[in-house]
Protein backbone atom coordinates (compact mmCIF):
# COMPACT_ATOMS: atom_id res chain seq x y z
CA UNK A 1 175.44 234.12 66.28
CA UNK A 2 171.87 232.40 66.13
CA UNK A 3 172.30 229.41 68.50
CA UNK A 4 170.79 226.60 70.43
CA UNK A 5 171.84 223.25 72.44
CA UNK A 6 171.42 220.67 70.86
CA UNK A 7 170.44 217.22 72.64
CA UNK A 8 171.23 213.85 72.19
CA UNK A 9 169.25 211.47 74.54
CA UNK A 10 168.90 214.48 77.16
CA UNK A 11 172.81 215.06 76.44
CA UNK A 12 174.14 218.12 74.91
CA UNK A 13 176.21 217.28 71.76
CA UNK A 14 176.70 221.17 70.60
CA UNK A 15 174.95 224.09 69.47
CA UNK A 16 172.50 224.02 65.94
CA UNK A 17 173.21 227.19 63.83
CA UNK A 18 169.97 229.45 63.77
CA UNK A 19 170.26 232.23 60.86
CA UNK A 20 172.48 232.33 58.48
CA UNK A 21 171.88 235.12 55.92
CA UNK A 22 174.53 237.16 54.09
CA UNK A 23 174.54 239.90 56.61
CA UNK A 24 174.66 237.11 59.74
CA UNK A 25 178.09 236.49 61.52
CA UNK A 26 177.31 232.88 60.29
CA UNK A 27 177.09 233.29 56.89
CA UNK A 28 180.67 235.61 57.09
CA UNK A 29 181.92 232.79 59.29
CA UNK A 30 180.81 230.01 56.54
CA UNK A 31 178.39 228.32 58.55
CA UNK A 32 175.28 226.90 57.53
CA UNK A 33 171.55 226.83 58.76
CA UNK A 34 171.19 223.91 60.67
CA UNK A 35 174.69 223.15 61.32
CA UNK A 36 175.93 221.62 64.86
CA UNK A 37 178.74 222.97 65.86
CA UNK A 38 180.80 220.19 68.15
CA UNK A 39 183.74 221.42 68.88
CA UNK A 40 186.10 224.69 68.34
CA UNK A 41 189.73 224.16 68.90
CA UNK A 42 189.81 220.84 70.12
CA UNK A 43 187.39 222.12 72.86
CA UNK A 44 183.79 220.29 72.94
CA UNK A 45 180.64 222.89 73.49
CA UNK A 46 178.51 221.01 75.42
CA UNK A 47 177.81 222.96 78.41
CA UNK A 48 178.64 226.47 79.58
CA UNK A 49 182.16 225.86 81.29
CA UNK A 50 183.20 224.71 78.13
CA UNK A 51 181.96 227.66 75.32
CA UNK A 52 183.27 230.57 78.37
CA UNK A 53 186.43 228.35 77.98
CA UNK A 54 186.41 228.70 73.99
CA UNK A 55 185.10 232.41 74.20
CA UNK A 56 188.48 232.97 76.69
CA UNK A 57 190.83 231.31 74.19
CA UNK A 58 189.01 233.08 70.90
CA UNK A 59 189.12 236.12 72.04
CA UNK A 60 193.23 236.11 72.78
CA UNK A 61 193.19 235.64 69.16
CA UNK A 62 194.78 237.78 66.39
CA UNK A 63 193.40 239.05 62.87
CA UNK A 64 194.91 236.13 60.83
CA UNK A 65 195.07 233.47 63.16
CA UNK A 66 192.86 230.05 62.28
CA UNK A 67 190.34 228.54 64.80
CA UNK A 68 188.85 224.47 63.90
CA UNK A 69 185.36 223.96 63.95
CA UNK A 70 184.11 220.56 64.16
CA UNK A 71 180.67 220.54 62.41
CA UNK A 72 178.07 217.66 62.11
């Protein structure tokens, strides 16, 4: 995925969505350009403890099993 931090008054509030075309990860995934992604599972992604925390829990997932994204 294409993505940066977003800030908030020198506060990280999530990560913008870079690229989205039909062949991108985030277009398969539903997102669009320019989204901010807040939180995925409950879990915010503000700063790195928190997304290796998501990446841990994401990738005990199975094929069929739903992960929440919190988009703004």
């Amino acid at each position: 995925l294409d993505l940066t931090t977003v800030y908030q008054k020198g506060k990280s509030i999530g990560c913008r969505v870079g690229k989205s075309g039909k062949d991108t990860l985030a277009f398969k995934l539903g997102l669009m350009k320019d989204d901010i992604i807040q939180q995925i599972n409950g879990i915010p992604v503000t700063d790195i403890t928190s997304r290796v925390l998501i990446y841990d829990h994401i990738i005990q997932k199975k094929i069929g099993d739903e992960i929440s994204v919190k988009l703004d």
